[in-house]
C-alpha atoms as a PDB file:
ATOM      1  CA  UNK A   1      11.155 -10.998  -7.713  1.00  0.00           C
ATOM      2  CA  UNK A   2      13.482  -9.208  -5.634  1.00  0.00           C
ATOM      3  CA  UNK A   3      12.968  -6.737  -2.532  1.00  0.00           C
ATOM      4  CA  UNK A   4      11.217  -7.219   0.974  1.00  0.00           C
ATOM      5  CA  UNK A   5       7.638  -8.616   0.553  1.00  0.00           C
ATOM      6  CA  UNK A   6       5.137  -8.243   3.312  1.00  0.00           C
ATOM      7  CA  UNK A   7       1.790 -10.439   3.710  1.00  0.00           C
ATOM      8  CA  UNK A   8      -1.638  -9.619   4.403  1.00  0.00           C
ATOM      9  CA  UNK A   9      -1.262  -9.236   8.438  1.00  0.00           C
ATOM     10  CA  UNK A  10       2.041  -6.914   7.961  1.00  0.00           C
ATOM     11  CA  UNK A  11      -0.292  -4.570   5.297  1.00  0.00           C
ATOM     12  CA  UNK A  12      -3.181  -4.339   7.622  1.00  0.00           C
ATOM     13  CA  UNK A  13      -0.998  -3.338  10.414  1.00  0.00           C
ATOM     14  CA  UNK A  14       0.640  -1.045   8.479  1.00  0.00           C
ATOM     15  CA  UNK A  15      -2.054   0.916   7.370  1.00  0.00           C
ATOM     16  CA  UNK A  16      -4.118   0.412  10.723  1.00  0.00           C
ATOM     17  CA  UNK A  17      -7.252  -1.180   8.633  1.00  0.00           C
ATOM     18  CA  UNK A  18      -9.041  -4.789   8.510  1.00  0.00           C
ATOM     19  CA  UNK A  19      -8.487  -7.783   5.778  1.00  0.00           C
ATOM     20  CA  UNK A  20     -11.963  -7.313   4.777  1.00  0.00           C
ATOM     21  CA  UNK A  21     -10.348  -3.745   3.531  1.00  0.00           C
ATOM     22  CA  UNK A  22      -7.256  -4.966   2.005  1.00  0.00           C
ATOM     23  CA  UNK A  23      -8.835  -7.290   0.037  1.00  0.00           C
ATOM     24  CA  UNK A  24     -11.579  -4.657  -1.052  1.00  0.00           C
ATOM     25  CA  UNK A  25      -8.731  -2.633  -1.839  1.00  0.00           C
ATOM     26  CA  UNK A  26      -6.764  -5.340  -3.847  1.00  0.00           C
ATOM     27  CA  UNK A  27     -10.233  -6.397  -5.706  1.00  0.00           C
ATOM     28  CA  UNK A  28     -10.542  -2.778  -7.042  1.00  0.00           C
ATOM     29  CA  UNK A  29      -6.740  -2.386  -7.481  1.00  0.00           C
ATOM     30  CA  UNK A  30      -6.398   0.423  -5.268  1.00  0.00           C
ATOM     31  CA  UNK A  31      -3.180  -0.803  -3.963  1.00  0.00           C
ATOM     32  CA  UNK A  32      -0.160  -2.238  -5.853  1.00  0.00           C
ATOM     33  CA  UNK A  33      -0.347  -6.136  -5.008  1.00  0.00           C
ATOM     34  CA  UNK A  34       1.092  -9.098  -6.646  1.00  0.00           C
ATOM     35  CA  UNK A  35      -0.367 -12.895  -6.671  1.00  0.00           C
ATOM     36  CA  UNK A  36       2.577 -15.455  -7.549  1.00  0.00           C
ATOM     37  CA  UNK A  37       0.951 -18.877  -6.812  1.00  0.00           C
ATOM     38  CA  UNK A  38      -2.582 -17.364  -5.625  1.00  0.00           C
ATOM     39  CA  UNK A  39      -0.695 -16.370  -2.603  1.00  0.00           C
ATOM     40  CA  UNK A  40      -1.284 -12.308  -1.850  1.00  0.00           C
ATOM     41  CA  UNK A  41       1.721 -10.515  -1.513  1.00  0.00           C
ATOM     42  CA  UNK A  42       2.807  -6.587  -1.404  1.00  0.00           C
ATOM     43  CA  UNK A  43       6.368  -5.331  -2.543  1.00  0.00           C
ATOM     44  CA  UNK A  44       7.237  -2.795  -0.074  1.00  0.00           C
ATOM     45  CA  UNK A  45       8.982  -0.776  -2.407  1.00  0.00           C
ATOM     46  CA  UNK A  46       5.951  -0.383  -4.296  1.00  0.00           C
ATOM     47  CA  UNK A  47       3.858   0.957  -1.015  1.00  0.00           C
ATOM     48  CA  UNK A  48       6.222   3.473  -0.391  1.00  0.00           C
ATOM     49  CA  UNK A  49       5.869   4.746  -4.271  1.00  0.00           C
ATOM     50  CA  UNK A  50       1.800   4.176  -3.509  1.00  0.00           C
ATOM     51  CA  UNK A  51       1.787   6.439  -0.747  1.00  0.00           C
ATOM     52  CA  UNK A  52       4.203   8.947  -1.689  1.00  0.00           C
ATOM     53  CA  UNK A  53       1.714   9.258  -4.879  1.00  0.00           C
ATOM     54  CA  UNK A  54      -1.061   9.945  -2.021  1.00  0.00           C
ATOM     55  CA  UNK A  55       0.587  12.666  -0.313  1.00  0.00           C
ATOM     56  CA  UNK A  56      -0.713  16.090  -0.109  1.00  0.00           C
ATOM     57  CA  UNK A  57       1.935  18.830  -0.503  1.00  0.00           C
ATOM     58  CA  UNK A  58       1.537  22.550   0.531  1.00  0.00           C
ATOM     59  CA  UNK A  59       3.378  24.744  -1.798  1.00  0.00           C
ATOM     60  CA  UNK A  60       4.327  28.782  -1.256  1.00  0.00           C
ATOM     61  CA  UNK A  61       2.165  28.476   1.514  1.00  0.00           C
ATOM     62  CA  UNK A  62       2.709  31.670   3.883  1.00  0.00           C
ATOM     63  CA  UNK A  63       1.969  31.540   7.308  1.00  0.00           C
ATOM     64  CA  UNK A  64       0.283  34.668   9.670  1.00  0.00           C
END
């Protein structure tokens, strides 16, 4: 496994939400999460893909 990993705490503080959320969120696999050992662990490379895949673009939008 290669890149920076971040644990449950650094997730949760990151996204400004509980660990009774994260793991909801794990549990449904809402959010890209890996288990090696039973221990919960979140690439961050693969949170920056999640939440670029989440963002809402404007396109030819004019403005008055």
């Amino acid at each position: 496994m290669t890149g920076k990993f971040l644990e449950v705490k650094d997730v949760c503080e990151r996204y400004g939400i509980s660990i009774h959320t994260l793991y909801e969120w794990t549990s449904a696999n809402h959010i890209p999460h890996i288990k090696p050992r039973g221990k919960l662990l979140f690439r961050e490379q693969d949170l920056v893909g999640w939440e670029e895949s989440r963002l809402v673009g404007v396109a030819n939008t004019k403005l008055l």
